[in-house]
Protein backbone atom coordinates (compact mmCIF):
# COMPACT_ATOMS: atom_id res chain seq x y z
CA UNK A 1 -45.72 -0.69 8.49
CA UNK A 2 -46.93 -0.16 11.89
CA UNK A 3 -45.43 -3.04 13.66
CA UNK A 4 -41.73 -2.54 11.55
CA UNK A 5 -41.84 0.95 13.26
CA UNK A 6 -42.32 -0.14 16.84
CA UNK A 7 -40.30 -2.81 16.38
CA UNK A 8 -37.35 -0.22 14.99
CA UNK A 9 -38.23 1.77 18.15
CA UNK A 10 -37.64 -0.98 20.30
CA UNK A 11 -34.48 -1.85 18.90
CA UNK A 12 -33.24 2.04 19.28
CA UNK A 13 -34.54 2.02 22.67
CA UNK A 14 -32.42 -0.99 23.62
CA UNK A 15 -29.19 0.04 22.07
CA UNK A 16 -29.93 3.14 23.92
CA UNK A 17 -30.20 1.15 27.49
CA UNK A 18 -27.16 -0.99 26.55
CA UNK A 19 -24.98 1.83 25.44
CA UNK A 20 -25.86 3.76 29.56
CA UNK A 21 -25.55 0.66 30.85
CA UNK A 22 -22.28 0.59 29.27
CA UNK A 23 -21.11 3.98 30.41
CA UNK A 24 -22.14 2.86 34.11
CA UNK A 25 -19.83 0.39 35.17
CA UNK A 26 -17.02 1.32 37.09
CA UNK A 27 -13.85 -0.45 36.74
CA UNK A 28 -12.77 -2.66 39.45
CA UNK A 29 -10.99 -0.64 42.38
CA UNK A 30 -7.25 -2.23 42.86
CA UNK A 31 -6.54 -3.53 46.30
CA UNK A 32 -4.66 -1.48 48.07
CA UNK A 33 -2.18 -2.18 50.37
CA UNK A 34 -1.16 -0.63 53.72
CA UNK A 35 1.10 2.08 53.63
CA UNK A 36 4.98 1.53 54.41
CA UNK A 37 6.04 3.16 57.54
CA UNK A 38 9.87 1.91 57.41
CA UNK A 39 12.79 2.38 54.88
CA UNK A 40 13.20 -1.38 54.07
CA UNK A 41 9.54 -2.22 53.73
CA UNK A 42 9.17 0.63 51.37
CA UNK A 43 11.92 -0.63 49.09
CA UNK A 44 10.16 -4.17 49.81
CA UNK A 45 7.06 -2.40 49.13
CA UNK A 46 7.41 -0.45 45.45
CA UNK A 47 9.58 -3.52 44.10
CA UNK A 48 6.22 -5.95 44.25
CA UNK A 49 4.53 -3.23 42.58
CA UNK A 50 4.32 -2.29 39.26
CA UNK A 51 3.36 1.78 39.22
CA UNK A 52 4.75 1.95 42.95
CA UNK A 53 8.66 3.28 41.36
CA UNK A 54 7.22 6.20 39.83
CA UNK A 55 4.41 7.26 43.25
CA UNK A 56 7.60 7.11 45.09
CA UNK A 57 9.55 9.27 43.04
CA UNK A 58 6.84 11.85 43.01
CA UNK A 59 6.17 11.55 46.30
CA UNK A 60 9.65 12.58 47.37
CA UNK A 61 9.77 15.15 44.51
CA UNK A 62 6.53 16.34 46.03
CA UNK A 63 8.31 16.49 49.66
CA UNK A 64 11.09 18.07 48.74
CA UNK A 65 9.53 20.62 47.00
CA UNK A 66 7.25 20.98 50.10
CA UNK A 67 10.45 21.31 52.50
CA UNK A 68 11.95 23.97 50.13
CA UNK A 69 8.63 26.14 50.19
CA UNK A 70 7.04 25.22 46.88
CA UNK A 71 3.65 23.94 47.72
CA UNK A 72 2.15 24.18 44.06
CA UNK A 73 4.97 22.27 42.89
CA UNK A 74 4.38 19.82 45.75
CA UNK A 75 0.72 19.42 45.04
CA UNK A 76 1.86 18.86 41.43
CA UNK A 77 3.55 16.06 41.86
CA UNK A 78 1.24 14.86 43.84
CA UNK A 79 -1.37 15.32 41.55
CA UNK A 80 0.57 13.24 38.87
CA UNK A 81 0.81 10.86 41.20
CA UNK A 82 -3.08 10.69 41.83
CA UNK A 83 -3.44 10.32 37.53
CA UNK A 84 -1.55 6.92 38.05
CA UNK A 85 -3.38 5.58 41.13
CA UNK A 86 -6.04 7.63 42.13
CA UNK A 87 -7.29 4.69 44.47
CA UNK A 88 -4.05 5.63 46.35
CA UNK A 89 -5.44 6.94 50.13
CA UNK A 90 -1.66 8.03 51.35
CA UNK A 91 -1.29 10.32 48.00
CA UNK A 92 -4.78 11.79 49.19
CA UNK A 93 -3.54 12.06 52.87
CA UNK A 94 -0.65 13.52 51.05
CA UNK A 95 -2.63 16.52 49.29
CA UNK A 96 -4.75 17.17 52.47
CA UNK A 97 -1.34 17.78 54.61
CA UNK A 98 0.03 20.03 51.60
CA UNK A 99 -3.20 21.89 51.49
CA UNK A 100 -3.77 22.49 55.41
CA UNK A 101 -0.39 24.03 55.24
CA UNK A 102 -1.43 25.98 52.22
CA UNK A 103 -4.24 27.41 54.93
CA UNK A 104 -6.83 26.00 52.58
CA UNK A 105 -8.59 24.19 55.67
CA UNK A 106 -11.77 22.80 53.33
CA UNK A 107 -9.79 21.57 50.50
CA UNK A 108 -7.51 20.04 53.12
CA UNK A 109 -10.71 18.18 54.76
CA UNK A 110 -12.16 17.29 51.51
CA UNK A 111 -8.76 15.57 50.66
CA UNK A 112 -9.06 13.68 53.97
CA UNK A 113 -12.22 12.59 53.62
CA UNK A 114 -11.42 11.19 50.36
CA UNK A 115 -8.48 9.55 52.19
CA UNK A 116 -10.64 7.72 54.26
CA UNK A 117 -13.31 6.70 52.31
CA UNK A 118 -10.74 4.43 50.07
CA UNK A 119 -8.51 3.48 52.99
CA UNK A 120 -10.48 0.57 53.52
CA UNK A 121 -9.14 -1.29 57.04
CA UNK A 122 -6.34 0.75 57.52
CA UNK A 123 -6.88 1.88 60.57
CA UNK A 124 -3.79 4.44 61.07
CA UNK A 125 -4.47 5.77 57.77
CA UNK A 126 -7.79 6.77 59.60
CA UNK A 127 -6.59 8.01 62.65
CA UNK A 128 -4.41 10.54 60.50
CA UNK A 129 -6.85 12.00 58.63
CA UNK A 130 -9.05 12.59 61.34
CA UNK A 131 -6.30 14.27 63.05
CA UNK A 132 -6.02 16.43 59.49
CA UNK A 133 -9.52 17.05 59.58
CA UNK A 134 -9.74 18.19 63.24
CA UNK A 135 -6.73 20.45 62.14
CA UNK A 136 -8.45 21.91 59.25
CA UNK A 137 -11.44 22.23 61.28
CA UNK A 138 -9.87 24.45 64.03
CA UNK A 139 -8.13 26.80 61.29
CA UNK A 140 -11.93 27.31 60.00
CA UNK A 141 -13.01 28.16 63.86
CA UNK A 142 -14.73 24.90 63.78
CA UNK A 143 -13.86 24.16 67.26
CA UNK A 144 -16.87 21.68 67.87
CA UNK A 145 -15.75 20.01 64.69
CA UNK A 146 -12.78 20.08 65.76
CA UNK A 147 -13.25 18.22 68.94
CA UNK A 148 -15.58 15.96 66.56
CA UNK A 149 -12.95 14.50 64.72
CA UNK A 150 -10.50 14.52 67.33
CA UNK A 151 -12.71 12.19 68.79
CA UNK A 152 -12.98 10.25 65.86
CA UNK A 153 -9.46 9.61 65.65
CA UNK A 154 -9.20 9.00 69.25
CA UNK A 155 -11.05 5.51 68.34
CA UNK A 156 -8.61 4.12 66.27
CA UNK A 157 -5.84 3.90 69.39
């Protein structure tokens, strides 16, 4: 009786361990490409891939929308952008721009800083964001900070 109980306990303690282990694992990050700086690799760009159509469109809804002075609208479409790919570092550089112009300097940092950590090698992608951060950092009186990441961004010239 003794030993059937242990050995049930065991059994529940294992499921237990599988089931976390389980809940755990990450999925696998997408590679993720540089972004496109011209018109024609763009279009070259989001035809090779799949959810790239719809970023795009958002994006541009999200910068029009920006141009014609409705930043929660832009950072909408941004956002539903983000629920497609949120491995996506230019949709985060994206936010952090639309926020720093908001005047919300630590959201706008945060969003860089997000930026960065998932832009892999892409080096301008870097350099941008620090120059966001360094932005966001002065607007907080964070001139030290500010001169920081300035800095920061100066070594990826």
């Amino acid at each position: 009786m003794l030993i059937a109980r242990n050995l049930c306990r065991a059994v529940a303690v294992g499921i237990t361990v599988l089931g976390l282990q389980a809940c755990n694992t990450a999925p696998p990050r997408p590679i993720i490409e540089p972004s496109p700086s011209s018109k024609a690799e763009q279009q070259q760009f989001y035809a090779t891939q799949p959810s790239a159509a719809p970023i795009a469109a958002l994006i541009q809804q999200a910068q029009s929308k920006q141009r014609a002075g409705h930043s929660a609208q832009a950072t909408a479409s941004i956002e539903r952008a983000l629920r497609i790919d949120p491995y996506n570092p230019k949709l985060w550089q994206l936010l952090a721009i639309i926020q720093l112009k908001q005047g919300d300097a630590a959201q706008a940092e945060a969003m860089a800083l997000k930026s960065i950590s998932i832009a892999r090698n892409n080096s301008r992608l870097h350099q941008e964001n620090w120059i966001i951060i360094a932005r966001a950092r002065r607007l907080e009186g964070d001139e030290q900070g500010a001169r920081d990441a300035k800095q920061r961004a100066s070594t990826f010239d």
